[in-house]
N, C-alpha and C. Protein backbone atom coordinates (compact mmCIF):
# COMPACT_ATOMS: atom_id res chain seq x y z
N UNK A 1 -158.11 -74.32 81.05
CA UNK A 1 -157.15 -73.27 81.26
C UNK A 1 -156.40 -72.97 79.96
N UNK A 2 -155.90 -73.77 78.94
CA UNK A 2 -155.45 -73.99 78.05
C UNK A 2 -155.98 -72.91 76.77
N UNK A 3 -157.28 -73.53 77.03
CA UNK A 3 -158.58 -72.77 75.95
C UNK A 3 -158.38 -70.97 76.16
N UNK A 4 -158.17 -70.58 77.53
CA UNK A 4 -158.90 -69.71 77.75
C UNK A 4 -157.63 -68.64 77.82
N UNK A 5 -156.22 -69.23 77.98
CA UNK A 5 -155.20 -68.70 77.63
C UNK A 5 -154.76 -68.52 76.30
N UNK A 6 -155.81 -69.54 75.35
CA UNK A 6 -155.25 -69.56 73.62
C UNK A 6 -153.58 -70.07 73.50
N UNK A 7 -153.64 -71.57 74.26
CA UNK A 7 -152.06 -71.71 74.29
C UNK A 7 -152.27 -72.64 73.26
N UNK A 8 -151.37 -72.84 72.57
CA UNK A 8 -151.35 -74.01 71.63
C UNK A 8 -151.33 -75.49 72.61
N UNK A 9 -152.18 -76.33 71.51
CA UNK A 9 -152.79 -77.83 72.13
C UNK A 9 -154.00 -77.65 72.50
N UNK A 10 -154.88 -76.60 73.08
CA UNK A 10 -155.76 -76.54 73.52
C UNK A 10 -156.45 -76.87 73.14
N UNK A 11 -157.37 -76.90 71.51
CA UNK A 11 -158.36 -77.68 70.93
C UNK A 11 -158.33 -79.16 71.54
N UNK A 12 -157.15 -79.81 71.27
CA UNK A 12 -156.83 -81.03 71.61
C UNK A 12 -156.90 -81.75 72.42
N UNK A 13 -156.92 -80.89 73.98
CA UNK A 13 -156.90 -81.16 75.27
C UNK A 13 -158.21 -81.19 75.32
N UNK A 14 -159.39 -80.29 75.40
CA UNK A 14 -160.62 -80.19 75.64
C UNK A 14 -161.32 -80.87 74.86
N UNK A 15 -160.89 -82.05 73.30
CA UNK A 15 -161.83 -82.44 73.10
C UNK A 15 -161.58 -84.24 73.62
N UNK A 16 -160.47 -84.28 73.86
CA UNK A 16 -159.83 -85.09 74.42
C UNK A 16 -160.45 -85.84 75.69
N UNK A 17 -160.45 -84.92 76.45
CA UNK A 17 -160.59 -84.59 78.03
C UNK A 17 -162.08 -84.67 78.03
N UNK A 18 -162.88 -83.72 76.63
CA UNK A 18 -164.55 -84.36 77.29
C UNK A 18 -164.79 -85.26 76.03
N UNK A 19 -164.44 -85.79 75.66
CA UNK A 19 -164.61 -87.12 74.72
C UNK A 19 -164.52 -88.21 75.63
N UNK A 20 -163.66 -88.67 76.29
CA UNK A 20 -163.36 -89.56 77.16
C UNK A 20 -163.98 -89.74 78.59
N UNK A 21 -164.25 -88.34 78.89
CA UNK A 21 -165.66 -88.03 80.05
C UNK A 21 -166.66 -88.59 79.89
N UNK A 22 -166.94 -87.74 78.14
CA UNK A 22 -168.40 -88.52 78.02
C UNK A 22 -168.37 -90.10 77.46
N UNK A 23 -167.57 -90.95 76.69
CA UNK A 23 -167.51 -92.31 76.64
C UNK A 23 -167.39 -92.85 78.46
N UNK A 24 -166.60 -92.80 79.07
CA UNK A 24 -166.37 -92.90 80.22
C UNK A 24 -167.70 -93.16 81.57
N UNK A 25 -168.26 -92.42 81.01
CA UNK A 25 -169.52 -91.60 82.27
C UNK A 25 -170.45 -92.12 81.67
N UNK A 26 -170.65 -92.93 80.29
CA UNK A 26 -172.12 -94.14 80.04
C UNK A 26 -171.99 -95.36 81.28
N UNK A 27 -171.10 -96.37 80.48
CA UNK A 27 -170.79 -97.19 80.70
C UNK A 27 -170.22 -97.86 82.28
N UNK A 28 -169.71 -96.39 83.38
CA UNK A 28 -169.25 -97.12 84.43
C UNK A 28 -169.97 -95.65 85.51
N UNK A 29 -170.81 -94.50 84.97
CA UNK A 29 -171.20 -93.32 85.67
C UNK A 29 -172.24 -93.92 86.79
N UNK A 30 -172.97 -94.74 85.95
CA UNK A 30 -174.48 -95.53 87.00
C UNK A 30 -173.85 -96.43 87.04
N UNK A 31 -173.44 -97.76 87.23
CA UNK A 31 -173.10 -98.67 87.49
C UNK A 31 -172.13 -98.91 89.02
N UNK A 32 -171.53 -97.53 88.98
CA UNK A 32 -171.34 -97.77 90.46
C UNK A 32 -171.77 -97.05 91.74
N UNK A 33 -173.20 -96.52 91.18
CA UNK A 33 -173.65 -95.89 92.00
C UNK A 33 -174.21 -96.71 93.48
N UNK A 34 -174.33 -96.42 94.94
CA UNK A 34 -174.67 -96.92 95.51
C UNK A 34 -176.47 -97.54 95.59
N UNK A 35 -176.09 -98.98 95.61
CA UNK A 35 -177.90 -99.40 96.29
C UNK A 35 -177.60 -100.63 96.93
N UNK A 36 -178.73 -100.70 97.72
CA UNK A 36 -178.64 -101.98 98.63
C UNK A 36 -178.05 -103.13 97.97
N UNK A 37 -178.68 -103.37 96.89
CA UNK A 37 -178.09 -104.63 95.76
C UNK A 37 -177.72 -104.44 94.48
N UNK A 38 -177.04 -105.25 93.62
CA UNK A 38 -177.25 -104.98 92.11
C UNK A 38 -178.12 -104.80 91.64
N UNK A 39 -179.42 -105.81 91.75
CA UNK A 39 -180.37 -105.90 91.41
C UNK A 39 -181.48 -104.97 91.66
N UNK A 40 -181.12 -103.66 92.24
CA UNK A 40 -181.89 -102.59 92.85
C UNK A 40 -181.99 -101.59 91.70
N UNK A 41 -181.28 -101.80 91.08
CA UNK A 41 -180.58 -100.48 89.91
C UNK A 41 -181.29 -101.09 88.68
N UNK A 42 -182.33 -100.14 88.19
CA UNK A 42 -182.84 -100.07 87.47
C UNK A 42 -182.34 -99.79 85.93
N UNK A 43 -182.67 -101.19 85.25
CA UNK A 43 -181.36 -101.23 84.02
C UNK A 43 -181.68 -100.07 82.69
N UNK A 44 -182.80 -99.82 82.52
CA UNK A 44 -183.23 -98.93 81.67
C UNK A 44 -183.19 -97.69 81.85
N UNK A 45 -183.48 -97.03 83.09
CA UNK A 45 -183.02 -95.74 83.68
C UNK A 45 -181.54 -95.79 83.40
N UNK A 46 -180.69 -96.54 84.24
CA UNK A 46 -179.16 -96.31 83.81
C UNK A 46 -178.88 -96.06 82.52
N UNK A 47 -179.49 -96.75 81.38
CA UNK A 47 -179.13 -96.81 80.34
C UNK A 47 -179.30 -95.18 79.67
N UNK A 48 -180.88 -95.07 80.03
CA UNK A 48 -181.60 -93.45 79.67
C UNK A 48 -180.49 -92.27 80.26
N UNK A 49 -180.00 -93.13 81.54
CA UNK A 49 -179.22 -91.42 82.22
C UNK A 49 -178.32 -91.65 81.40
N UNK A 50 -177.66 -92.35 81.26
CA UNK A 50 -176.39 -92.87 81.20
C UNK A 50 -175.87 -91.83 79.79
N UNK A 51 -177.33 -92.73 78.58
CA UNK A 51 -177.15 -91.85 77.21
C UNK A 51 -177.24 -89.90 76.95
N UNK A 52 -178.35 -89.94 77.90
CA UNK A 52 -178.36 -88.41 78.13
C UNK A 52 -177.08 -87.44 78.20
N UNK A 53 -176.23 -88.05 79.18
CA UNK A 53 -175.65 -87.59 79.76
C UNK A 53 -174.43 -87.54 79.27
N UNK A 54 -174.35 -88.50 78.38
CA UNK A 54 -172.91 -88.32 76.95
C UNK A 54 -173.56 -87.50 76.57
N UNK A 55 -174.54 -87.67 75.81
CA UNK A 55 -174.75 -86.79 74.86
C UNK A 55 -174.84 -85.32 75.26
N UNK A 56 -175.14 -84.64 76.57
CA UNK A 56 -175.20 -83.71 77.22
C UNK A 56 -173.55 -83.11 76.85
N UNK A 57 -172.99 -84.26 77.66
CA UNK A 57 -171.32 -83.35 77.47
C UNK A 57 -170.89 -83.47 76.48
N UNK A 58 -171.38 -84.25 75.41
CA UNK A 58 -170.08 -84.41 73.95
C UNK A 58 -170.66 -82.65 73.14
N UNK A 59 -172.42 -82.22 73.50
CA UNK A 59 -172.59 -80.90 73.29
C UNK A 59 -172.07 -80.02 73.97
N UNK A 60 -171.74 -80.21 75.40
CA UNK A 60 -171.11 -79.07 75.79
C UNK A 60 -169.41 -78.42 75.03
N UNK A 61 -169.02 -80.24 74.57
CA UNK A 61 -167.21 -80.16 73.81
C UNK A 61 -167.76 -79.69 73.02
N UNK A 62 -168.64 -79.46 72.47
CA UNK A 62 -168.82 -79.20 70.94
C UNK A 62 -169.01 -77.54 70.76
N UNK A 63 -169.74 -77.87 71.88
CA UNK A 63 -170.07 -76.26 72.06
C UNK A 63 -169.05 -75.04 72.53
N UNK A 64 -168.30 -75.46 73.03
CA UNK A 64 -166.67 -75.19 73.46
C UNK A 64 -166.20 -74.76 72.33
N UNK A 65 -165.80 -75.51 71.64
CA UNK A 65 -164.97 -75.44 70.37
C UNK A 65 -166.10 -75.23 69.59
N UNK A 66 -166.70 -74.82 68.89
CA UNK A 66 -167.64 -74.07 68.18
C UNK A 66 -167.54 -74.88 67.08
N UNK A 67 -168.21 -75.75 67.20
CA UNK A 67 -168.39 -77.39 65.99
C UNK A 67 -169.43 -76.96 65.41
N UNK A 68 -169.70 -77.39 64.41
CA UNK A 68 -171.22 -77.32 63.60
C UNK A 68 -172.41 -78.29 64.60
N UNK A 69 -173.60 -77.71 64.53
CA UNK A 69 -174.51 -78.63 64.97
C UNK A 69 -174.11 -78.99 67.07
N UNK A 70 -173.80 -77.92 67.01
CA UNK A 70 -172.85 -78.06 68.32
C UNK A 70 -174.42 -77.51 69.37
N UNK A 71 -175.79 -77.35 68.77
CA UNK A 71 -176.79 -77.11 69.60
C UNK A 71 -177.36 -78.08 69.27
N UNK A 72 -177.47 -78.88 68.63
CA UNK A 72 -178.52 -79.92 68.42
C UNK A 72 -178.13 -80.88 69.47
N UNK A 73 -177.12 -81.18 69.49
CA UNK A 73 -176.35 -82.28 70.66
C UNK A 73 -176.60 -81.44 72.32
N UNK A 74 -176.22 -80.10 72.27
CA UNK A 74 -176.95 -79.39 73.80
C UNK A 74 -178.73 -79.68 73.89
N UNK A 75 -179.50 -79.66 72.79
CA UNK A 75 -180.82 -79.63 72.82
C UNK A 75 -181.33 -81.22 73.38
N UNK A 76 -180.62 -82.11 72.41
CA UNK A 76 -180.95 -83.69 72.77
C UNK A 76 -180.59 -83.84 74.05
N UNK A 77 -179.36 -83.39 74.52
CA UNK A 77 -178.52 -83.85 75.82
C UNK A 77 -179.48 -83.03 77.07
N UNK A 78 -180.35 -81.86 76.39
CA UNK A 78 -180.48 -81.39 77.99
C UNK A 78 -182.15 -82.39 77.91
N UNK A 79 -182.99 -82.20 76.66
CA UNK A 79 -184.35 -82.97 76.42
C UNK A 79 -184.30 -84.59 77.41
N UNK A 80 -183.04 -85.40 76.71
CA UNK A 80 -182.84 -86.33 77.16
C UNK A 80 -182.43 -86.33 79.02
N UNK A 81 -181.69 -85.46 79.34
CA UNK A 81 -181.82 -85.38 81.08
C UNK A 81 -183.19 -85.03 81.58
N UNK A 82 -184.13 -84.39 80.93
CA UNK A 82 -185.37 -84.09 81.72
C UNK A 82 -185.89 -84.83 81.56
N UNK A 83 -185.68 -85.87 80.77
CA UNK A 83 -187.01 -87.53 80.33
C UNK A 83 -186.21 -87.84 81.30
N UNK A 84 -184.98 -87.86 81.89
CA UNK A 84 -184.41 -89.08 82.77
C UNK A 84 -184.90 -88.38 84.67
N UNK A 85 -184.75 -87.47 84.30
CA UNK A 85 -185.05 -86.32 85.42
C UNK A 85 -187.09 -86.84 85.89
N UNK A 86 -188.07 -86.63 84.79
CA UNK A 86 -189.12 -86.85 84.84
C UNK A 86 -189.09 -88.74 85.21
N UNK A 87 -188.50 -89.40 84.32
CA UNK A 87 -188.84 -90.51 85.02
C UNK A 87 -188.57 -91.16 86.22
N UNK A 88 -186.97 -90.51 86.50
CA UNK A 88 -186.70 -90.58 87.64
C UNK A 88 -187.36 -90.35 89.09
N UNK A 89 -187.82 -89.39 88.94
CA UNK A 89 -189.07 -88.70 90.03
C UNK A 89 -190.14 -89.30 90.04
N UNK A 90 -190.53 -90.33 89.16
CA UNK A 90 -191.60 -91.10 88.68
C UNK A 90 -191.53 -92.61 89.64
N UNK A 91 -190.08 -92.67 89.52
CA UNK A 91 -189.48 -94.36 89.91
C UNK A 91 -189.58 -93.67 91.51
N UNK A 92 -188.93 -92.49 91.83
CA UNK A 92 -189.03 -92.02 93.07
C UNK A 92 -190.04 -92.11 93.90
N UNK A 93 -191.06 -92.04 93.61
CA UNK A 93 -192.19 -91.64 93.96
C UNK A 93 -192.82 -92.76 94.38
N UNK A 94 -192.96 -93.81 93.70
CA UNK A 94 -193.20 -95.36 94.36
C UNK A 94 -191.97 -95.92 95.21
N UNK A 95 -192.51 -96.73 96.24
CA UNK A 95 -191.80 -97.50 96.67
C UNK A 95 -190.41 -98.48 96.72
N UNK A 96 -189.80 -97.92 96.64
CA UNK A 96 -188.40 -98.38 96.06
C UNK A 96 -187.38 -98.58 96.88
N UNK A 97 -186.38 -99.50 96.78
CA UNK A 97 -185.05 -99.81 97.82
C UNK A 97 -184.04 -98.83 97.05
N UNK A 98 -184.04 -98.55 95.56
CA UNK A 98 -183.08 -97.75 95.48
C UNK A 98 -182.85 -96.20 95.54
N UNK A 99 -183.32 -96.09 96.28
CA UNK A 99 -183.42 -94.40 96.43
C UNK A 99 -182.15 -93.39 96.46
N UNK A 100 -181.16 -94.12 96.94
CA UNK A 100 -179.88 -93.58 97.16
C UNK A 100 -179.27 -93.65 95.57
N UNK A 101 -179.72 -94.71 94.37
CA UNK A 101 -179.25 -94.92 93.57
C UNK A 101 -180.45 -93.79 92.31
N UNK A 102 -181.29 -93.13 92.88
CA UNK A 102 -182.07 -92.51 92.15
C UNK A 102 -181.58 -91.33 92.16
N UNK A 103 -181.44 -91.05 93.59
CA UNK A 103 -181.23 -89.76 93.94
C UNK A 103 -179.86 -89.04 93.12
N UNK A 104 -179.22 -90.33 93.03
CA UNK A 104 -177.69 -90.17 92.48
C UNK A 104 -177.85 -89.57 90.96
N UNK A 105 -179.22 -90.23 90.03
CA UNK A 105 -179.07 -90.29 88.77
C UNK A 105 -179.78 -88.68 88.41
N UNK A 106 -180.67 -88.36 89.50
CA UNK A 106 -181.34 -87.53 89.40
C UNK A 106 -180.42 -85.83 89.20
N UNK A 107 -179.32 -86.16 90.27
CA UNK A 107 -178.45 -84.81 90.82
C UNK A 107 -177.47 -84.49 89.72
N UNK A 108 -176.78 -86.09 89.27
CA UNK A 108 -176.17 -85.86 88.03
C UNK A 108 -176.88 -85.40 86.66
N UNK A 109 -178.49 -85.42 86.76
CA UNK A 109 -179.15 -85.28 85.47
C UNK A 109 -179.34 -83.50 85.37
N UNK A 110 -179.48 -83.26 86.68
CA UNK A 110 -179.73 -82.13 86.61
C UNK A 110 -178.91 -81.15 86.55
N UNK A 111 -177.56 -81.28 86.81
CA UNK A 111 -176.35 -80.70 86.92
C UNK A 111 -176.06 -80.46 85.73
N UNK A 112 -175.70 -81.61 84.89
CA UNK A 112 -175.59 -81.01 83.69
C UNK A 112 -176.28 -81.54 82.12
N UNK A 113 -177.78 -81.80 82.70
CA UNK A 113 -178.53 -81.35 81.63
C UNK A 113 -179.44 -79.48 82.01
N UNK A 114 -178.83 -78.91 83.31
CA UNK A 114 -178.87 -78.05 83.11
C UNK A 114 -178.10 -76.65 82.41
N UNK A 115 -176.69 -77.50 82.57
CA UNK A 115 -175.54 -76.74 82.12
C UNK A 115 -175.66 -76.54 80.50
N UNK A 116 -176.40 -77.95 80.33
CA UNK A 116 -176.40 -77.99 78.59
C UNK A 116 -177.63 -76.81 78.05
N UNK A 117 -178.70 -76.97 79.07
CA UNK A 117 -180.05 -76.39 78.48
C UNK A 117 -179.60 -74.58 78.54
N UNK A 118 -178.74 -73.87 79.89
CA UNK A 118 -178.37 -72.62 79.99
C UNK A 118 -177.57 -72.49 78.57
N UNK A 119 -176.80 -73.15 78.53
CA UNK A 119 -175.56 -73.04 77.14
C UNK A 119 -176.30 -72.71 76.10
N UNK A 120 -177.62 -73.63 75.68
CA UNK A 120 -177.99 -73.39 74.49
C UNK A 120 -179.22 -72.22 74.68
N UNK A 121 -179.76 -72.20 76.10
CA UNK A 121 -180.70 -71.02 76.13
C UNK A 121 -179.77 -69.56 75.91
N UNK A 122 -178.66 -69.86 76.41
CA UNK A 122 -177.95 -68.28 76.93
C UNK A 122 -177.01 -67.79 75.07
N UNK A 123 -176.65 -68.87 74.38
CA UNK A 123 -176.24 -68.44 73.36
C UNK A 123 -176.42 -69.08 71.75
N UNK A 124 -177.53 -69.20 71.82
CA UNK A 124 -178.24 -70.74 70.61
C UNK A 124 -178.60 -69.44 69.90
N UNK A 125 -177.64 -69.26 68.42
CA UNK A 125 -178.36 -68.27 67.75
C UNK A 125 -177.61 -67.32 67.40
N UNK A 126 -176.90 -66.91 68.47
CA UNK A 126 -176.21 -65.52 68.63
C UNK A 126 -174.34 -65.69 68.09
N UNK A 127 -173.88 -64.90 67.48
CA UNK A 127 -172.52 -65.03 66.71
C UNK A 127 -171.53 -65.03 68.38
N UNK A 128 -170.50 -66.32 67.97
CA UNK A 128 -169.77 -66.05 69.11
C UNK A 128 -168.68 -65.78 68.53
């Protein structure tokens, strides 16, 4: 709201606010997702969504505030959700107890490694 009113602080708030999203959303985003057990949750997927998915939003802050290199971080972040997206559907597809914990990684991958991939499809290039 800040940004979009041009109030002063606003840089500050939004990089703030998704800096701390995206540190935030590695480390505790999969980890408390639901599955039958701990041991259900697949440690390398978490890790894959987990990284994607910073990196997804620290491009979207970037891309916000019109940072240098502010598409390379949308390009990795959305590439990296569709490897997590593809493997995910992969782990899906066999036999598994964690499904509730896939399904979880899958909805968040797609949400916004799609948000990242529109951002950089809809204005990668063009003077803003």
């Amino acid at each position: 709201m800040f940004k979009i009113m041009h109030w002063p602080g606003a840089s500050i708030l939004v990089v703030s606010g998704g800096c701390l999203l995206a540190l935030f959303y590695f480390p505790f985003g999969f980890r408390t997702l639901p599955a039958p057990k701990q041991t259900d949750q697949v440690l390398w997927m978490t890790l894959l969504g987990g990284a994607s998915l910073s990196v997804a939003l620290y491009g979207q802050v970037a891309f916000i505030q019109r940072w240098p290199h502010s598409t390379t971080f949308l390009v990795a972040g959305a590439v990296g959700c569709a490897l997590s997206l593809l493997a995910g559907l992969a782990l899906r597809l066999k036999p598994h107890r964690a499904d509730i914990y896939l399904d979880g990684i899958l909805i968040r991958c797609l949400v916004v490694g799609g948000l990242a991939f529109t951002l950089w499809f809809l204005f990668a290039g063009k003077p803003r």
